[in-house]
Protein backbone atom coordinates (compact mmCIF):
# COMPACT_ATOMS: atom_id res chain seq x y z
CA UNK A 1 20.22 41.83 -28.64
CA UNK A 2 20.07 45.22 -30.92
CA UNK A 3 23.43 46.16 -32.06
CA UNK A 4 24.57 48.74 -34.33
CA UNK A 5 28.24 48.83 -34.88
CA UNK A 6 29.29 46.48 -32.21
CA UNK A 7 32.61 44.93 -32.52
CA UNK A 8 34.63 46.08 -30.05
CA UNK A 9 32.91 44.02 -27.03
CA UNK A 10 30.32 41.67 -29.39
CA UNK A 11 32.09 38.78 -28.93
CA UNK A 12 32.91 38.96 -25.58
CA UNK A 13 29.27 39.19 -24.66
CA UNK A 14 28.05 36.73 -27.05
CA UNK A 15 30.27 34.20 -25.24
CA UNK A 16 28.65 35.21 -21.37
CA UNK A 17 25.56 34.48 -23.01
CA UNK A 18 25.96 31.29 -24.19
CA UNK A 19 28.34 30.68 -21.43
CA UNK A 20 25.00 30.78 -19.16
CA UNK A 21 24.07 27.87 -17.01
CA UNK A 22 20.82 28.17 -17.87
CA UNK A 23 21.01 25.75 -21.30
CA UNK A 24 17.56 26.42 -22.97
CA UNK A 25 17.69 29.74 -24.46
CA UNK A 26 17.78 31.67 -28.01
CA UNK A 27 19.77 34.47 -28.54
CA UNK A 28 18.38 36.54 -31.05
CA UNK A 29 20.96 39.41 -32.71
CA UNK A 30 19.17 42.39 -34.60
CA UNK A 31 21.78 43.98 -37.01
CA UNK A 32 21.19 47.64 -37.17
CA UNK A 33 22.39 47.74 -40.55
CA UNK A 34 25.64 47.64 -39.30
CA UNK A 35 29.34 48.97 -41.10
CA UNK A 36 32.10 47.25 -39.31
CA UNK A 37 32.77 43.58 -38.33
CA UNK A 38 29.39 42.95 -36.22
CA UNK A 39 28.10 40.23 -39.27
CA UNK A 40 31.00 38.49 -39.22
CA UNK A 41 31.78 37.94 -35.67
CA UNK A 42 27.58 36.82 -35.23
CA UNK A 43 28.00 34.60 -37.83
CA UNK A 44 30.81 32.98 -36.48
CA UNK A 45 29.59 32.52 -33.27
CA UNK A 46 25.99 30.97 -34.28
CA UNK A 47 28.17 28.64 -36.32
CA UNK A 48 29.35 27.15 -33.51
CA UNK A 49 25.92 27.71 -31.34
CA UNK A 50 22.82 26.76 -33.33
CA UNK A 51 21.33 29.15 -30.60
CA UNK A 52 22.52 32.17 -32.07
CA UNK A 53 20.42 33.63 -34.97
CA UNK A 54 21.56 36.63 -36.20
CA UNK A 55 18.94 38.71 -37.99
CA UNK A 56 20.12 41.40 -40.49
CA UNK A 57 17.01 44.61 -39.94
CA UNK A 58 15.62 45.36 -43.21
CA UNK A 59 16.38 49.26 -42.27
CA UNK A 60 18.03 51.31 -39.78
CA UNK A 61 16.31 51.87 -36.20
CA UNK A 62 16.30 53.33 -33.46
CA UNK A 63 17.42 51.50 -30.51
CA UNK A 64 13.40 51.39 -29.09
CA UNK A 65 12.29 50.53 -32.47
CA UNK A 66 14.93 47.90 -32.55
CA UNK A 67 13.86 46.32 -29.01
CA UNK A 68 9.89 46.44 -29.95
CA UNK A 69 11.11 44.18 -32.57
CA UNK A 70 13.21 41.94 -31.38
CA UNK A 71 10.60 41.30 -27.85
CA UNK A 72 7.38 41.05 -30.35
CA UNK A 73 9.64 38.20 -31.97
CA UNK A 74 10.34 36.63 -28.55
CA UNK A 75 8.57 33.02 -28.08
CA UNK A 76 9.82 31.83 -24.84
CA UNK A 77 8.51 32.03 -21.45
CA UNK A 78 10.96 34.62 -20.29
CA UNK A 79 12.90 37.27 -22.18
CA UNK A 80 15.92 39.86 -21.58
CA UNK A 81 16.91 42.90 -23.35
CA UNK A 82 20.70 42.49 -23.87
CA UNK A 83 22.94 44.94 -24.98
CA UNK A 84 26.73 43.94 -27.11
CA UNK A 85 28.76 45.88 -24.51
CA UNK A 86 27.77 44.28 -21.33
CA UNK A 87 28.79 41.39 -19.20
CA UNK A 88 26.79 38.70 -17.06
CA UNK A 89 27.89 36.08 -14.75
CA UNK A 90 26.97 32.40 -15.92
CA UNK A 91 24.00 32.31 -13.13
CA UNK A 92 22.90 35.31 -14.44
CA UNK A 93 19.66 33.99 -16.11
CA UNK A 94 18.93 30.69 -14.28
CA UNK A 95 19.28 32.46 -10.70
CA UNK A 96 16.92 35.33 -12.25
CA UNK A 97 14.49 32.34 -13.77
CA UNK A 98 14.53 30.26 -10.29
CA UNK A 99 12.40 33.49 -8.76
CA UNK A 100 10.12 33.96 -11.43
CA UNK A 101 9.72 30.42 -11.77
CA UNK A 102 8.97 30.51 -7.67
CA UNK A 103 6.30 33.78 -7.74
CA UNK A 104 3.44 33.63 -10.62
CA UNK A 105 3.29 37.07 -9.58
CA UNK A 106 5.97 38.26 -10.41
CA UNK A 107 6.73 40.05 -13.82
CA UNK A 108 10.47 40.50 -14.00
CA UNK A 109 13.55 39.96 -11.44
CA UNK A 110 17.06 41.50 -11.66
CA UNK A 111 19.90 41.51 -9.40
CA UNK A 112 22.40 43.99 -7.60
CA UNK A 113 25.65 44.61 -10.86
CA UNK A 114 28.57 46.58 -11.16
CA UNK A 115 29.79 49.04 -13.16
CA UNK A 116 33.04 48.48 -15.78
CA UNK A 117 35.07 50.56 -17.20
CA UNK A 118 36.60 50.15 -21.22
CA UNK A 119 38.70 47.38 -20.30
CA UNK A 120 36.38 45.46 -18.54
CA UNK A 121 37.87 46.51 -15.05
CA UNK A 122 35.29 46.78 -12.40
CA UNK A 123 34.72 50.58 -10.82
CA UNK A 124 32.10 50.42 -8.53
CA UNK A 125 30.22 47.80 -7.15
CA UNK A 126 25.82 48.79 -6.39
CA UNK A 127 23.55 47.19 -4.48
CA UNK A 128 19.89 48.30 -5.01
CA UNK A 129 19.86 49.65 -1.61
CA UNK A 130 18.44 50.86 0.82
CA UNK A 131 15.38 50.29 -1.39
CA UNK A 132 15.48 46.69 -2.98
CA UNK A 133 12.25 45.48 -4.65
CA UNK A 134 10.85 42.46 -2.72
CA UNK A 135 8.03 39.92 -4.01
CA UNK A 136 5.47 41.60 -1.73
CA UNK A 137 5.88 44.76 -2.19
CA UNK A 138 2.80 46.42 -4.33
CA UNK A 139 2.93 48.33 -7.50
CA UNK A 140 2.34 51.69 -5.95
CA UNK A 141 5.45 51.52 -3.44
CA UNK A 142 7.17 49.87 -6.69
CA UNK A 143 5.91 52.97 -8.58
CA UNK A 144 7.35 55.10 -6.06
CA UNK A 145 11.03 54.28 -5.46
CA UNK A 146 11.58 53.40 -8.88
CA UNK A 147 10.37 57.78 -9.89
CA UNK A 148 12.99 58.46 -6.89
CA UNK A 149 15.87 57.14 -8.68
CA UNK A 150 14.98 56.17 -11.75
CA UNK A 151 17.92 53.44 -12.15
CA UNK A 152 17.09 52.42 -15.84
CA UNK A 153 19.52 49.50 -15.28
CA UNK A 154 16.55 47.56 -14.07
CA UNK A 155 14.98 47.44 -17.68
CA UNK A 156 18.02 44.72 -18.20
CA UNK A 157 16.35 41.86 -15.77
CA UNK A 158 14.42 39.12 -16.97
CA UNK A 159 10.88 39.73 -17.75
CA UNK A 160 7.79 37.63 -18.57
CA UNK A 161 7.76 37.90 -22.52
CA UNK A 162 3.90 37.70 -22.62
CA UNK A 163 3.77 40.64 -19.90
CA UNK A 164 6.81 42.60 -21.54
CA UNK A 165 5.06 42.22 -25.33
CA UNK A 166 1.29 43.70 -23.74
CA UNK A 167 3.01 47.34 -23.18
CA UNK A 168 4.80 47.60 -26.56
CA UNK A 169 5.90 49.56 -28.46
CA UNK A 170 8.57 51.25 -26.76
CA UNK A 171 7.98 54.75 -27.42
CA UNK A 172 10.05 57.95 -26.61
CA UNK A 173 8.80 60.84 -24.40
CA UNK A 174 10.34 63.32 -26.40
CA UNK A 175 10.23 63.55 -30.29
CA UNK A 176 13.94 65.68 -29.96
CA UNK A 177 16.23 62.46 -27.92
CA UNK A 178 16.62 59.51 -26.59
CA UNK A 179 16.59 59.72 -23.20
CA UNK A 180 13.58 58.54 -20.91
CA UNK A 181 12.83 55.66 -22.81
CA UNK A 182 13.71 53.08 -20.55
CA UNK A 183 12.60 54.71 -18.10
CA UNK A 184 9.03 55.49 -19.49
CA UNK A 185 8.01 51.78 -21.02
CA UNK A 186 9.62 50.38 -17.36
CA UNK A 187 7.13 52.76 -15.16
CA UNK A 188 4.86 51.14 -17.55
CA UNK A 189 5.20 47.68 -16.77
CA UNK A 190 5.53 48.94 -12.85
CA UNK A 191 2.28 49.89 -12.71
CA UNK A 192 1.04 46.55 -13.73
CA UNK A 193 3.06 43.87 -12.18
CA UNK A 194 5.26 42.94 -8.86
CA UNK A 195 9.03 42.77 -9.34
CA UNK A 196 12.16 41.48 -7.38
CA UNK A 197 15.69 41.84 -6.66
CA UNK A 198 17.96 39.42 -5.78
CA UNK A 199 21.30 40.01 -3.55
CA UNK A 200 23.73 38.33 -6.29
CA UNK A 201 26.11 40.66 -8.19
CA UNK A 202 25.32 39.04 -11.57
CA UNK A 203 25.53 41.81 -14.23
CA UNK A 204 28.21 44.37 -15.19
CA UNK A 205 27.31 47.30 -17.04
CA UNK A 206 30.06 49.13 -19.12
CA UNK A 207 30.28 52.85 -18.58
CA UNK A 208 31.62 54.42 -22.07
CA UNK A 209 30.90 57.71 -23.40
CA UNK A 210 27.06 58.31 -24.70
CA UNK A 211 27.51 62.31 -25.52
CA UNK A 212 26.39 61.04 -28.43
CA UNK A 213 22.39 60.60 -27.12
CA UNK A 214 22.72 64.49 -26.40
CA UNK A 215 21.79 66.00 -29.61
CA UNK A 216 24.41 67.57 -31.26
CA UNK A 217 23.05 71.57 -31.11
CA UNK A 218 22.98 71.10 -27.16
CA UNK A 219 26.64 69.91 -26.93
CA UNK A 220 28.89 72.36 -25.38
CA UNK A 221 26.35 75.14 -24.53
CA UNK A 222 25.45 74.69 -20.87
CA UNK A 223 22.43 77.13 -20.54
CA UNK A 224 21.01 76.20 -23.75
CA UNK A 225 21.44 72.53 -22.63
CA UNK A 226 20.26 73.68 -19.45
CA UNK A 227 16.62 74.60 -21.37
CA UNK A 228 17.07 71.61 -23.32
CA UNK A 229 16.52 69.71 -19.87
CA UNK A 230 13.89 71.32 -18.77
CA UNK A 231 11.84 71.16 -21.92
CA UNK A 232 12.53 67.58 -21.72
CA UNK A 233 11.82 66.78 -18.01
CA UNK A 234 8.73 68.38 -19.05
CA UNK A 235 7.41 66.19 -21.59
CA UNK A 236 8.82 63.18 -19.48
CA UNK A 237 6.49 64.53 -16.71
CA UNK A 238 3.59 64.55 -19.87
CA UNK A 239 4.63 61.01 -21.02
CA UNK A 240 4.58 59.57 -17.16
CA UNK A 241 0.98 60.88 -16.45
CA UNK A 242 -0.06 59.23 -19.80
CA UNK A 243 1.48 55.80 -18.49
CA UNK A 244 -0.33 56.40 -15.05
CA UNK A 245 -3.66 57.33 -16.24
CA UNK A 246 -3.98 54.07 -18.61
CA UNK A 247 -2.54 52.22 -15.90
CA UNK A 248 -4.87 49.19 -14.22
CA UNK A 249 -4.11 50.89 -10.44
CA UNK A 250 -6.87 51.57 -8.66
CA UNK A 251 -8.32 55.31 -8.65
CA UNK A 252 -6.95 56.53 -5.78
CA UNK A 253 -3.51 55.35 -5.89
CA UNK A 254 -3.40 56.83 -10.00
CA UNK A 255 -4.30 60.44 -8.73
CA UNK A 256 -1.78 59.89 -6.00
CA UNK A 257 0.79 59.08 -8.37
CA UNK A 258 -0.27 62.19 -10.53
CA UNK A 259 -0.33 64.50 -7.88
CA UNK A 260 3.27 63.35 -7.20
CA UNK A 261 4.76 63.47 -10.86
CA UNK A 262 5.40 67.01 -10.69
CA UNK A 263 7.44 67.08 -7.36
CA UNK A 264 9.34 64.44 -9.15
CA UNK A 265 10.15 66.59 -11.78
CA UNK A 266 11.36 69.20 -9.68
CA UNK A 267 13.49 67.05 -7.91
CA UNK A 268 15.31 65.59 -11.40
CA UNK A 269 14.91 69.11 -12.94
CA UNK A 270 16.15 71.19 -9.96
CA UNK A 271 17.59 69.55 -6.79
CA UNK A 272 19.55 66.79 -8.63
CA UNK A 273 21.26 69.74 -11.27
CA UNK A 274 22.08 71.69 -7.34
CA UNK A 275 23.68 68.86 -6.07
CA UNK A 276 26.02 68.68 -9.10
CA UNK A 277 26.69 71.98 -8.94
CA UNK A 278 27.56 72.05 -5.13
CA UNK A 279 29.60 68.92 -6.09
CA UNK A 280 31.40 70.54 -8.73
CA UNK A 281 32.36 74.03 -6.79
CA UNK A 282 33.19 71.88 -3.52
CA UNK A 283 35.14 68.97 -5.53
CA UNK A 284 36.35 69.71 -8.73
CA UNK A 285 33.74 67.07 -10.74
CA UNK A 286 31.94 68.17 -13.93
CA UNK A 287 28.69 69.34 -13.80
């Protein structure tokens, strides 16, 4: 678990982890350096759960810097990326385990979530339909859906930790923000091993404002954010074709996957800004 300032919901979290079913675990907390109560409230907790470690970073990182670390320092069979705001039902890991343990093939397994609000009050339930991931399915049709909708959520499953650590580091796609990394190191592991979903709702993710991963000269200036996402989708497109040309897919199925990159960027770039447009004139929502 990175955290950086994370006192608000720490606790809370801390407590569904250790509240987990699933008994033999380590829950390692990397301190960004933090400035309010985040040291205190870790410490407390591992003081009562010899579990807990709580790691204080010897400088300030980036959240992917801060995840290469921590998974590098993983040492168990399975690992999860967990984040201090978010909230997992106490089957969470051991129903997630129980199909890896079931499929050597399989690299990481997830489940269906919801999404909470501030308060911890549920606002939509989603099930990772109509396209669920199933243990046969390969990595090309894997590959595929996942560039359709690019649900980043999935990055928060439980992965092998010796298959996870063999694509580090975690690396952005664009020098200028934040975004796409998930999504880039996950099309990554894709393209190398099988993945399932399970029909549980076992995770809730906590929607909160993130302006703040727009940078700051963007904010407020729609066309010049407007070229801001472009230039970006762009070098997404440049970082994907990297991750499918190293990829260990066979030859065919990598140009395939190239020669489809591109309509996939037209469709995030162009058909997905329309429909919030359409959606905005016809209902009122924010672009």
């Amino acid at each position: 678990m990175p955290v950086f300032n994370g006192e608000r919901w720490l606790a809370e979290a801390l407590d569904c982890l250790v509240n987990q079913t699933y008994r033999t675990l380590e829950i390692l907390v990397l301190d960004n350096r933090s400035t309010d109560r985040t040291a205190a409230i870790v410490q407390r907790k591992a003081e009562r759960d010899s579990r807990i470690r709580y790691m204080l970073d010897d400088r300030q990182r980036d959240p992917q810097a801060a995840g290469t670390r921590l998974v590098a320092m993983a040492s168990g069979r399975y690992c999860m990326i967990a984040c201090d705001d978010d909230h997992w039902h106490p089957e969470f890991i051991s129903t997630l385990v129980t199909e890896l343990e079931g499929d050597p093939r399989l690299g990481m397994a997830f489940c269906n979530y919801d999404w909470i609000d501030e308060e911890g009050r549920s606002l939509v339930s989603v099930s990772i339909r109509p396209r669920p991931f199933r243990a046969e399915d390969s990595c090309l049709r894997n590959l595929l859906v996942y560039l359709e909708f690019r649900n980043p959520l999935l990055t928060f499953g439980i992965f092998r930790t010796k298959w996870l650590q063999a694509i580090l580091p975690f690396t952005y796609p664009d020098p200028d923000c934040w975004w796409n990394a998930d999504n880039l190191y996950f099309l990554k592991f894709l393209a190398r091993h099988r993945i399932v979903t399970v029909e549980q709702r076992l995770f809730s993710y906590r929607r909160k404002d993130r302006t703040k991963y727009t940078p700051t000269k963007w904010r407020g200036r729609a066309l010049r954010l407007e070229f801001f996402r472009a230039r970006h989708q762009w070098r997404v497109l440049k970082a994907f074709w990297g991750g499918v040309s190293e990829s260990p897919l066979p030859l065919l199925q990598r140009l395939a996957l190239l020669a489809y990159l591109p309509i996939n960027l037209f469709n995030n770039l162009f058909t997905w800004r329309l429909y919030h447009l359409v959606r905005s004139v016809l209902c009122g929502a924010p672009i």
